[in-house]
PDB file of N, CA and C in Angstrom:
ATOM      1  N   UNK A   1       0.845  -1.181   0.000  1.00  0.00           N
ATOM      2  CA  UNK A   1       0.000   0.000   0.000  1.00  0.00           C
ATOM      3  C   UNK A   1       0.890   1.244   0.000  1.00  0.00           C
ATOM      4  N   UNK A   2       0.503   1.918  -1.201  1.00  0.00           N
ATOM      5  CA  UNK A   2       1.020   3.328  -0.949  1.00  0.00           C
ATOM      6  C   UNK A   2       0.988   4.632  -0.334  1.00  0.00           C
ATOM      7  N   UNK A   3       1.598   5.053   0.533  1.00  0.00           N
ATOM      8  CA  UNK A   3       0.876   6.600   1.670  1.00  0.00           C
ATOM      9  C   UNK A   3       1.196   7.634   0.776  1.00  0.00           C
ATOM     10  N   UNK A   4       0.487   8.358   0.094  1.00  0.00           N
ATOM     11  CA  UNK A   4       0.176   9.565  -0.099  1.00  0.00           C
ATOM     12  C   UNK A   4       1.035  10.538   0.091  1.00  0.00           C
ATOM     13  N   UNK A   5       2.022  10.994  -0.569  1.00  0.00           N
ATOM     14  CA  UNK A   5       3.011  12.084  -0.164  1.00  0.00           C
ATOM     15  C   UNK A   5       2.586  13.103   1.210  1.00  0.00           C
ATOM     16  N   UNK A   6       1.467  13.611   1.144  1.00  0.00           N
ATOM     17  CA  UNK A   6       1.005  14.812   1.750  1.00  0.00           C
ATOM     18  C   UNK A   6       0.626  14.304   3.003  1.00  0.00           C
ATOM     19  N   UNK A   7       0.004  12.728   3.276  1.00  0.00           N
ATOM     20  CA  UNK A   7      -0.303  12.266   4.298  1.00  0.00           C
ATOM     21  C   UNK A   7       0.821  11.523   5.111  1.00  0.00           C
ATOM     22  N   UNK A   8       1.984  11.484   4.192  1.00  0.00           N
ATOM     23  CA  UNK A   8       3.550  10.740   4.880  1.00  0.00           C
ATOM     24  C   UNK A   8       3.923  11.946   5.867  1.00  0.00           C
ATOM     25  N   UNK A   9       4.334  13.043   4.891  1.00  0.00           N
ATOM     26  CA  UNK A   9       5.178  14.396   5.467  1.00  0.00           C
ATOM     27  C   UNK A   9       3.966  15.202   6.168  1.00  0.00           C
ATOM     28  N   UNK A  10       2.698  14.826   6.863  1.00  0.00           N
ATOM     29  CA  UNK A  10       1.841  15.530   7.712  1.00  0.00           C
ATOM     30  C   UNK A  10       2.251  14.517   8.951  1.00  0.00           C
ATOM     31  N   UNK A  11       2.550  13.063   8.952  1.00  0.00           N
ATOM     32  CA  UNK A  11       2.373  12.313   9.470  1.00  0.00           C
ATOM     33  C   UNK A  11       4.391  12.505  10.710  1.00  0.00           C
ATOM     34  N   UNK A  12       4.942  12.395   9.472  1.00  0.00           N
ATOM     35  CA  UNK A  12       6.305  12.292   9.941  1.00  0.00           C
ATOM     36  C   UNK A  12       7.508  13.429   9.789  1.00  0.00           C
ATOM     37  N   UNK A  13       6.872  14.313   9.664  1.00  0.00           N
ATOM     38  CA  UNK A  13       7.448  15.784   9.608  1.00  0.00           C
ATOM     39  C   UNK A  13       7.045  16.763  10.617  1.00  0.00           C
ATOM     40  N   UNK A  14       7.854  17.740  11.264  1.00  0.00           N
ATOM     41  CA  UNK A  14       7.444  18.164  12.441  1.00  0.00           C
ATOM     42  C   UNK A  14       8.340  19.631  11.888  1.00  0.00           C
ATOM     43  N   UNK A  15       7.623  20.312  12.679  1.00  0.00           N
ATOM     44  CA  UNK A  15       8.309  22.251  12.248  1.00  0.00           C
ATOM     45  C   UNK A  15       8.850  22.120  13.971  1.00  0.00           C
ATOM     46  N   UNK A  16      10.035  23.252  13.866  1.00  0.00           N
ATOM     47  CA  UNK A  16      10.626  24.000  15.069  1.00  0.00           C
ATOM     48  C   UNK A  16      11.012  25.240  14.461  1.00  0.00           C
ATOM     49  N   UNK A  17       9.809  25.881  15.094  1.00  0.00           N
ATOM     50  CA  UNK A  17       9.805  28.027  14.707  1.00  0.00           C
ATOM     51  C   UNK A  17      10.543  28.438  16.521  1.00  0.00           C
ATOM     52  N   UNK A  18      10.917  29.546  15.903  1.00  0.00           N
ATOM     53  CA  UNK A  18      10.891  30.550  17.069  1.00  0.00           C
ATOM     54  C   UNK A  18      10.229  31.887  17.099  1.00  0.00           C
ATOM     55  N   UNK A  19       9.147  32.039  17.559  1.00  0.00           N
ATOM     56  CA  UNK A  19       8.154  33.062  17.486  1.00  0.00           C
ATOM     57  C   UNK A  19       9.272  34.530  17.602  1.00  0.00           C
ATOM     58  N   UNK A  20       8.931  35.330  16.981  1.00  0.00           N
ATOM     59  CA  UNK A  20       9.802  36.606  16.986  1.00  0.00           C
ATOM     60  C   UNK A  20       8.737  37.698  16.259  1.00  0.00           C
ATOM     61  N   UNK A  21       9.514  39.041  16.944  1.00  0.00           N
ATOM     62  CA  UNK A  21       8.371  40.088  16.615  1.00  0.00           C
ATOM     63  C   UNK A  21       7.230  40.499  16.812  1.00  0.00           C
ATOM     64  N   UNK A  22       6.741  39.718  17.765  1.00  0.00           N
ATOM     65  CA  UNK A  22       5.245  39.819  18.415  1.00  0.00           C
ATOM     66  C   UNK A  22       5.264  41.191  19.266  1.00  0.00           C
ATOM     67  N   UNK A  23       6.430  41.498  19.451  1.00  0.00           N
ATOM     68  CA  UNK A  23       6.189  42.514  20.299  1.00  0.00           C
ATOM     69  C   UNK A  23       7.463  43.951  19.471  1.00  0.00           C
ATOM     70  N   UNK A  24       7.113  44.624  18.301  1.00  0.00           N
ATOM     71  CA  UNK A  24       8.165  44.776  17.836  1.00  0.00           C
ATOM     72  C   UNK A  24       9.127  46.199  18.601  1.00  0.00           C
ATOM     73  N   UNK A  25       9.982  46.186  18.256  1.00  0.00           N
ATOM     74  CA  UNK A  25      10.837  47.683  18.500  1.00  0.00           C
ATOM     75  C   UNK A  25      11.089  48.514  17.089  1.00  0.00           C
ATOM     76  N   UNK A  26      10.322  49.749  17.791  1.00  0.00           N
ATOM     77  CA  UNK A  26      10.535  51.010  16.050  1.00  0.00           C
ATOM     78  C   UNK A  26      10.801  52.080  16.905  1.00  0.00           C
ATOM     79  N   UNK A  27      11.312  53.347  16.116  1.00  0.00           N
ATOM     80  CA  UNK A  27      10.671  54.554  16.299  1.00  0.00           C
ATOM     81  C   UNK A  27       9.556  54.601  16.850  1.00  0.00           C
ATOM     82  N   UNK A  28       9.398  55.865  17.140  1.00  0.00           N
ATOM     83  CA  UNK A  28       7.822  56.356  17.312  1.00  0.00           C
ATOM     84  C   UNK A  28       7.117  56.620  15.997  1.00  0.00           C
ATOM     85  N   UNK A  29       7.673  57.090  14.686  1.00  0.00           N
ATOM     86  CA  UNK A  29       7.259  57.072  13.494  1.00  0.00           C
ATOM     87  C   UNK A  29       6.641  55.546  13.107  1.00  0.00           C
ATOM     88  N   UNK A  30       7.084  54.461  13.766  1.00  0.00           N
ATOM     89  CA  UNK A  30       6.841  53.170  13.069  1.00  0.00           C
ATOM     90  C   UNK A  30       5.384  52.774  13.840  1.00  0.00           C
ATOM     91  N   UNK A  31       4.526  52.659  13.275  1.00  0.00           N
ATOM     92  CA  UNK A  31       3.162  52.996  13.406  1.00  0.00           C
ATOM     93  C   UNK A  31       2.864  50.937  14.502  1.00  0.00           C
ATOM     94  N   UNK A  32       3.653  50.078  13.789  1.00  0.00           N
ATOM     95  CA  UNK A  32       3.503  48.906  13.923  1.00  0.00           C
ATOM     96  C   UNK A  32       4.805  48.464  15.747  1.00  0.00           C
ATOM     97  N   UNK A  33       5.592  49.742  15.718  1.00  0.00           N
ATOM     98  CA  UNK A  33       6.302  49.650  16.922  1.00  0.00           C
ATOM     99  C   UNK A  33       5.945  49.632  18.478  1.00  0.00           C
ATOM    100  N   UNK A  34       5.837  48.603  19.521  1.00  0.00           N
ATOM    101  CA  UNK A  34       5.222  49.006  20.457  1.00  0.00           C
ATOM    102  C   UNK A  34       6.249  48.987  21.612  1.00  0.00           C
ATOM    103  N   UNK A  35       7.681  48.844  20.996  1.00  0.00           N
ATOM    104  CA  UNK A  35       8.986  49.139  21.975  1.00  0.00           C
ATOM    105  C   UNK A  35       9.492  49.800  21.612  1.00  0.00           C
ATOM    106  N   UNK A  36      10.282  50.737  22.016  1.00  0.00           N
ATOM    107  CA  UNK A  36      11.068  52.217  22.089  1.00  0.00           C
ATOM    108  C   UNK A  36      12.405  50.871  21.479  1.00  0.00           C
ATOM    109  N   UNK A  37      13.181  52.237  20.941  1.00  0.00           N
ATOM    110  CA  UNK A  37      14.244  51.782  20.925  1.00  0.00           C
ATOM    111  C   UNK A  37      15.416  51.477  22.012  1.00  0.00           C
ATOM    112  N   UNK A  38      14.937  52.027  23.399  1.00  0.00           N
ATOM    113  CA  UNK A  38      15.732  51.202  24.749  1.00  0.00           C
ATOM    114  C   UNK A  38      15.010  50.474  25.280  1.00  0.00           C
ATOM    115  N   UNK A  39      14.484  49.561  24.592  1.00  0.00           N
ATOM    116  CA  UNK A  39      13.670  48.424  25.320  1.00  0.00           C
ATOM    117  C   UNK A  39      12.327  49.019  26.016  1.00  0.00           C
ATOM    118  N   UNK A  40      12.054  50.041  25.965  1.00  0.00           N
ATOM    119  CA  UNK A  40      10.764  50.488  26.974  1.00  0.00           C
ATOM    120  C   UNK A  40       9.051  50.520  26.181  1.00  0.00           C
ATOM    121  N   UNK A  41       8.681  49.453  26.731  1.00  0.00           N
ATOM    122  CA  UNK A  41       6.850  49.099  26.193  1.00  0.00           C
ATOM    123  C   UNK A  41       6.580  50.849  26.029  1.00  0.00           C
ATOM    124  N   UNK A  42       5.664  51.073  25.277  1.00  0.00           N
ATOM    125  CA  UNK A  42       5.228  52.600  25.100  1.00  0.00           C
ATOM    126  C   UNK A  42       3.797  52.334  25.463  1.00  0.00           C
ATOM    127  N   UNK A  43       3.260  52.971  26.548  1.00  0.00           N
ATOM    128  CA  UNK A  43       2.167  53.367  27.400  1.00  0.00           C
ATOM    129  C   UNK A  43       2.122  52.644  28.181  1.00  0.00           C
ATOM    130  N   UNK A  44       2.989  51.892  28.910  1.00  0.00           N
ATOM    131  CA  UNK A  44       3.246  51.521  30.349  1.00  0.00           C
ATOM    132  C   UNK A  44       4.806  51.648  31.163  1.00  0.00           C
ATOM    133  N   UNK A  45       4.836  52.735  32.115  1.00  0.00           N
ATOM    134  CA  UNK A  45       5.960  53.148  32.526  1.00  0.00           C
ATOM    135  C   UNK A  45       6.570  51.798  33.754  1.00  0.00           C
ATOM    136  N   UNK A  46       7.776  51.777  33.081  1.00  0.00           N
ATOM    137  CA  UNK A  46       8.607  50.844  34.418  1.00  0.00           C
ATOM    138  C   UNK A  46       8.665  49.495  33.816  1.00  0.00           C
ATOM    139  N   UNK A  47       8.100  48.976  32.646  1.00  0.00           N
ATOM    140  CA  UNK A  47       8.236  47.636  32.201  1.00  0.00           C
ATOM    141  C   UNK A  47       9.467  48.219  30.395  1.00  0.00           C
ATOM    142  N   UNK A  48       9.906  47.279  30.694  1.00  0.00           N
ATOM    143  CA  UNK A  48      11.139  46.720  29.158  1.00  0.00           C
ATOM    144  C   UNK A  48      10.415  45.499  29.360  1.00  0.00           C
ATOM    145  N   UNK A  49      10.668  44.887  27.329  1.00  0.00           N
ATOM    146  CA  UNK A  49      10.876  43.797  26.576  1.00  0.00           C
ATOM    147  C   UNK A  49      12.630  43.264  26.352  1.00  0.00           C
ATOM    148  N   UNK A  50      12.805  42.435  26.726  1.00  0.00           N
ATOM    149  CA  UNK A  50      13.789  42.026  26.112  1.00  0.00           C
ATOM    150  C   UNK A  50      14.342  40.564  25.691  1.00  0.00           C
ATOM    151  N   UNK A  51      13.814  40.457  25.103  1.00  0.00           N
ATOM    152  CA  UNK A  51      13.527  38.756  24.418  1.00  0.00           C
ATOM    153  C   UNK A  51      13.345  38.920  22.909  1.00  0.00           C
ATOM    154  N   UNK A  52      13.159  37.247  22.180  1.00  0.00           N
ATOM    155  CA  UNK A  52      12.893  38.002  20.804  1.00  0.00           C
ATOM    156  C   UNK A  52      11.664  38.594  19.909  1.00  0.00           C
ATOM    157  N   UNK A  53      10.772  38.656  21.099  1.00  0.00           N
ATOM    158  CA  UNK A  53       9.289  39.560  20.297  1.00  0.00           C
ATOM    159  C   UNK A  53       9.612  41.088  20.037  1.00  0.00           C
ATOM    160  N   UNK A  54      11.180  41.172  20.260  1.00  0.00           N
ATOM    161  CA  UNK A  54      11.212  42.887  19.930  1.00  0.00           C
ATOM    162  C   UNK A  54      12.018  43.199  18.615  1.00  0.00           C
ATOM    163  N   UNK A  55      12.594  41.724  18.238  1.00  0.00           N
ATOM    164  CA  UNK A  55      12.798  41.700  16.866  1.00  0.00           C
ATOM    165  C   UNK A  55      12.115  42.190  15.643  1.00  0.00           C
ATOM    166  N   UNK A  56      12.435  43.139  14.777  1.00  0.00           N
ATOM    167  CA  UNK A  56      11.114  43.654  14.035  1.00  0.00           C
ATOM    168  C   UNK A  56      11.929  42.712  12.645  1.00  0.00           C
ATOM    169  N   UNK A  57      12.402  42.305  12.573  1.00  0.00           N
ATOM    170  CA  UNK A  57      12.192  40.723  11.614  1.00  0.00           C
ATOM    171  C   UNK A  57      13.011  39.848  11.812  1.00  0.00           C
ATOM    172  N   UNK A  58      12.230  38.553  11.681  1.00  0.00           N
ATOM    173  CA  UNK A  58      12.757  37.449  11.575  1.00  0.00           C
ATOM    174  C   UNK A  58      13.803  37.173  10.996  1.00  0.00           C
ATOM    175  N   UNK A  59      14.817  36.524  12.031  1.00  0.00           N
ATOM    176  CA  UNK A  59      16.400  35.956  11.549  1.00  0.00           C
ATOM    177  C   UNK A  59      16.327  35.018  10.732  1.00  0.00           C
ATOM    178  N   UNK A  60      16.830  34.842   9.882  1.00  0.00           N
ATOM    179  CA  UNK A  60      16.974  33.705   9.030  1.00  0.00           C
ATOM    180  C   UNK A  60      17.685  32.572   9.658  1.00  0.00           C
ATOM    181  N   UNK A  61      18.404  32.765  10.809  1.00  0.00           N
ATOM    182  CA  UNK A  61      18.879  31.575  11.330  1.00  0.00           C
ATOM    183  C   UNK A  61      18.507  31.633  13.065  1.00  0.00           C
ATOM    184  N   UNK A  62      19.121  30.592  13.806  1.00  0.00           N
ATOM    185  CA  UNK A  62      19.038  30.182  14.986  1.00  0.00           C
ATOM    186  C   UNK A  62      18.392  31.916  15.887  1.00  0.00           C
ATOM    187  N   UNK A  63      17.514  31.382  16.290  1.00  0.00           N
ATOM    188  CA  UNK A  63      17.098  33.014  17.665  1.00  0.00           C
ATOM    189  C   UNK A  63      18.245  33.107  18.758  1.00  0.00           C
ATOM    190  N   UNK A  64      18.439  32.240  19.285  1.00  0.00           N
ATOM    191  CA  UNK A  64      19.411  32.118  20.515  1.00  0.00           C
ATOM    192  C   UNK A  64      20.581  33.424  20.463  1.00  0.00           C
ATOM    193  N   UNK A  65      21.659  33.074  19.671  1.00  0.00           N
ATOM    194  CA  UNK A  65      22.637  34.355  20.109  1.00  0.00           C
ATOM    195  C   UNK A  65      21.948  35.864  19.921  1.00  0.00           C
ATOM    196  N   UNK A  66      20.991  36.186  18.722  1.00  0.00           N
ATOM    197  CA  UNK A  66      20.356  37.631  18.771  1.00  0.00           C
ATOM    198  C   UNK A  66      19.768  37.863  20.232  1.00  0.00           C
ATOM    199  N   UNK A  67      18.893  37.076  20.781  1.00  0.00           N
ATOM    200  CA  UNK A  67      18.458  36.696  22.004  1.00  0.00           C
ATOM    201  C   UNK A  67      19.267  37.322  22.779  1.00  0.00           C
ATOM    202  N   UNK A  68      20.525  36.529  23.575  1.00  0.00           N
ATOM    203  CA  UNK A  68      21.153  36.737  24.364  1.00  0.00           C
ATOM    204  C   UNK A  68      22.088  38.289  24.452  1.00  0.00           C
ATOM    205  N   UNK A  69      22.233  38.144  22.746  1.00  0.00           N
ATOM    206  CA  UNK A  69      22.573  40.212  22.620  1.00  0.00           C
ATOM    207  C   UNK A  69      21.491  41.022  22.980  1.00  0.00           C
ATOM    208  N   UNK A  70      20.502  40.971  22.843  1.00  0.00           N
ATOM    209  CA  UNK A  70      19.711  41.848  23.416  1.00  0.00           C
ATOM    210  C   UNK A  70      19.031  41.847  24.522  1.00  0.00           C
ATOM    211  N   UNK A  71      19.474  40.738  25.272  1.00  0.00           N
ATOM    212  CA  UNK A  71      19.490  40.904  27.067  1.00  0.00           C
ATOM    213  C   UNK A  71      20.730  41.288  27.638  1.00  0.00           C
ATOM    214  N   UNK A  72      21.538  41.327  27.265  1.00  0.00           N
ATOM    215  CA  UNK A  72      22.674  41.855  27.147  1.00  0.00           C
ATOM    216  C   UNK A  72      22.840  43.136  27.641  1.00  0.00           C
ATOM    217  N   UNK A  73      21.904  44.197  25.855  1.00  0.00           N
ATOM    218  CA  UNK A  73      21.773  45.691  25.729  1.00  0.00           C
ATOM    219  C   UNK A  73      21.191  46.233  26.637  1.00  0.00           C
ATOM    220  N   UNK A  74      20.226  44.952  26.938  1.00  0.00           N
ATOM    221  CA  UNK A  74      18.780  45.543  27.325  1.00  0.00           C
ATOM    222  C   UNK A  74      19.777  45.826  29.151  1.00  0.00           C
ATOM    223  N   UNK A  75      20.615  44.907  29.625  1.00  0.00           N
ATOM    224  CA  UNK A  75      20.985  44.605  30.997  1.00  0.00           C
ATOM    225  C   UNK A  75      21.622  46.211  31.212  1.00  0.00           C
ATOM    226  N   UNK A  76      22.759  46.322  30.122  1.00  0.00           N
ATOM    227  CA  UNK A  76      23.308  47.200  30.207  1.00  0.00           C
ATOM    228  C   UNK A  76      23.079  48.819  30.322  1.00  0.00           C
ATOM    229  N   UNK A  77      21.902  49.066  29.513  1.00  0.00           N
ATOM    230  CA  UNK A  77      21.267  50.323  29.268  1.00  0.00           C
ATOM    231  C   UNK A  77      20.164  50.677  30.747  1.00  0.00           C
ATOM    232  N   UNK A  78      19.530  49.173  31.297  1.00  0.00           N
ATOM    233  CA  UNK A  78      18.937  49.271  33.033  1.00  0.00           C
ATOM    234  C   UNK A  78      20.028  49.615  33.964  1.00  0.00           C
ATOM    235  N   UNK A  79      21.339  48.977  33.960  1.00  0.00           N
ATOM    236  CA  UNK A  79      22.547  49.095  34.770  1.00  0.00           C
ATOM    237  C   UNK A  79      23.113  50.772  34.312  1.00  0.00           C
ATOM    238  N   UNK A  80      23.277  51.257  33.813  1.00  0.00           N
ATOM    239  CA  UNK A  80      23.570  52.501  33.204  1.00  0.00           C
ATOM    240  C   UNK A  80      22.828  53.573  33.901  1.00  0.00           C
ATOM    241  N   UNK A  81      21.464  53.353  33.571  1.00  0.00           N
ATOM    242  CA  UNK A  81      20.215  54.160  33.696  1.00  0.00           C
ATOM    243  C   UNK A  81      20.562  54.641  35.424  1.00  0.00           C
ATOM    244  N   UNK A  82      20.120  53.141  36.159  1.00  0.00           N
ATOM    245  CA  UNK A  82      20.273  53.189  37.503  1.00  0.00           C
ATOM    246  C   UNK A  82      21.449  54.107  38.259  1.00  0.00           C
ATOM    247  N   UNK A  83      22.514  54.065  37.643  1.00  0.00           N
ATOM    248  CA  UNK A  83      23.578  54.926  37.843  1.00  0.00           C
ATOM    249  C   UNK A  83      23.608  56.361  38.520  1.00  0.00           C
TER     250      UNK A  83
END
C-alpha cells in the first residue's frame, strides 16, 4: 500500500519556529512599533521587553545568540540608567 506524499510528510514531519516580533521595537514614526528603541513598552511606565518579540524581523537563522545580545543591551542600558 502506498501513503500519499502529503499524508507521509503531515504524518512524519514536524516544524521547530521561534516566534519573533510579536512585540516589535521602532521609532515612534513606526506605526507597527510598540517598543522604544531602549527596550521600553510605550504606554506603560517601568516595564522593558527584552527577548525576541522585539525583533522587528525574523532571523533567518538560529534566535538564541540575537536573544542573548539583546538581554545583554537591554541589561546594560537598566545598569547605566540606575547609575
Amino acid at each position: 500500500m502506498t501513503v500519499p506524499l502529503e499524508e507521509h510528510l503531515r504524518r512524519h514531519v514536524g516544524g521547530v519556529w521561534h516566534p519573533s516580533g510579536t512585540c516589535r521595537m521602532g521609532s515612534a514614526q513606526d506605526r507597527m512599533a510598540v517598543v522604544t528603541p531602549d527596550a521600553r513598552l510605550r504606554g506603560l511606565v517601568g516595564l522593558r521587553v527584552c527577548d525576541g518579540s522585539i525583533m522587528p524581523h525574523i532571523p533567518c537563522a538560529n534566535t538564541n545568540v540575537p536573544i542573548l545580545m539583546i538581554a545583554e543591551k537591554v541589561a546594560d542600558t537598566v545598569r547605566r540608567e540606575a547609575q
